[in-house]
Protein backbone atom coordinates (compact mmCIF):
# COMPACT_ATOMS: atom_id res chain seq x y z
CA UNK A 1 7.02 -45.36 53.23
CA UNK A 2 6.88 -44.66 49.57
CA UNK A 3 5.66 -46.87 47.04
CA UNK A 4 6.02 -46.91 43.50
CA UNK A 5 4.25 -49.00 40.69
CA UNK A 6 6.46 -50.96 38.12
CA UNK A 7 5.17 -53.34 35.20
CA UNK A 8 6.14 -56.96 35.45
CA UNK A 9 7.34 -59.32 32.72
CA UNK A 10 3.46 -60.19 32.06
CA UNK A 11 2.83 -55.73 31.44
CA UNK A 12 1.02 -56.04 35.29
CA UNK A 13 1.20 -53.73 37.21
CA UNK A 14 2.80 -54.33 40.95
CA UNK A 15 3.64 -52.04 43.96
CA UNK A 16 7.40 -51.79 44.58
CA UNK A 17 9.38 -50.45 47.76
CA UNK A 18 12.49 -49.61 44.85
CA UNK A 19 11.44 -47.14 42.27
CA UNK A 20 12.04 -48.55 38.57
CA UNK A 21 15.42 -48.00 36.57
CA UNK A 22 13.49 -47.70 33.12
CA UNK A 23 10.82 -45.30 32.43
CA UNK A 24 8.36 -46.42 29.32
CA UNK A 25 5.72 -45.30 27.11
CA UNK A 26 2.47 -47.11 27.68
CA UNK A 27 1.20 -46.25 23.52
CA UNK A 28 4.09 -46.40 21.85
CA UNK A 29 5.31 -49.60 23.93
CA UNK A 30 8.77 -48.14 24.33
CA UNK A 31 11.53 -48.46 27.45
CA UNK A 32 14.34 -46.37 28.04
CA UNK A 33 16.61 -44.37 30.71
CA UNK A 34 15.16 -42.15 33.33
CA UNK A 35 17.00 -39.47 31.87
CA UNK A 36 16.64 -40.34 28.12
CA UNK A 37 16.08 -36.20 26.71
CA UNK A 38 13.30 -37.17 24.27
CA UNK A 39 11.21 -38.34 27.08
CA UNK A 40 11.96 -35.69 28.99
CA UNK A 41 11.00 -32.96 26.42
CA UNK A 42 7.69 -34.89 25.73
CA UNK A 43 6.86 -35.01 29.39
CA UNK A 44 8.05 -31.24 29.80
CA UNK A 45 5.21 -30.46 26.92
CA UNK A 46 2.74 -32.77 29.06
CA UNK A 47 1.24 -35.39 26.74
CA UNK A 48 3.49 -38.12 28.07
CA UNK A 49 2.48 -38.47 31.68
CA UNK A 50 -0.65 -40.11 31.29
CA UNK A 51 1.15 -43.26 29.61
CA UNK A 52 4.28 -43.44 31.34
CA UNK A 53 5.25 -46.63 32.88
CA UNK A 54 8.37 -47.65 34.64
CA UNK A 55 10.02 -50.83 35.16
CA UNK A 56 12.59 -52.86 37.44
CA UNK A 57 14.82 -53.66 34.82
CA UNK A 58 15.08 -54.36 30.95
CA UNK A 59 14.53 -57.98 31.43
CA UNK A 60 10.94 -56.91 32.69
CA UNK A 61 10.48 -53.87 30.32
CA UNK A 62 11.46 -56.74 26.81
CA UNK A 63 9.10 -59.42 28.43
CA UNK A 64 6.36 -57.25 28.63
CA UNK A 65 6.32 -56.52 25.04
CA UNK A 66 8.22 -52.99 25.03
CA UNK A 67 11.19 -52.01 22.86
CA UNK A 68 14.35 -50.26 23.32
CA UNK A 69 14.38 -46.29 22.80
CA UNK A 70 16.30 -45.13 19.89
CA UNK A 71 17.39 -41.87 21.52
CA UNK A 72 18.56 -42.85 24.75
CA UNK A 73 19.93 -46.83 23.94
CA UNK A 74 20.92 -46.43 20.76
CA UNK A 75 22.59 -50.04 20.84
CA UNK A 76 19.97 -52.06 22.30
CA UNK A 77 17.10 -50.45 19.64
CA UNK A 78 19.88 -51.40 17.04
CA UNK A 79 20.13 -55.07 18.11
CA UNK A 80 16.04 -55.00 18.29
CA UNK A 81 15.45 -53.78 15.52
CA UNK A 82 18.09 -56.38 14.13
CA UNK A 83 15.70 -59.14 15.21
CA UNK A 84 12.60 -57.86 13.70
């Protein structure tokens, strides 16, 4: 069986039998897709792997004190940054 490790609402970590929907940045205290390209190009020039975090969902990824990712939801970092 695989396991993966997501971040709970507290920024725990916990084992999960589902791997997370969000992928984050541990540093910079950022969330966004799996598939978000600016992730992707840092991990492809390998100083992102060592911080990289995922989570269950956004309602986890917010809790735990991470923001939205400007690149890859562009709506939700607009609404954040709204609130700030």
């Amino acid at each position: 069986m695989t396991v993966y490790t997501l971040i709970d609402a507290d920024g725990r970590p916990y084992v999960s039998a589902t791997p997370g929907r969000l992928g984050g940045h541990r540093r910079n205290k950022l969330y966004g897709r799996l598939d978000c390209p600016s992730a992707l190009r840092a991990i492809a020039a390998g100083g992102y792997r060592t911080h990289r975090v995922f989570f269950a969902d956004e309602n986890d990824a917010v809790a735990a004190g991470y923001r939205p990712c400007a690149v890859c939801l562009p709506e939700e970092y607009r609404r954040w940054r709204g609130r700030r």
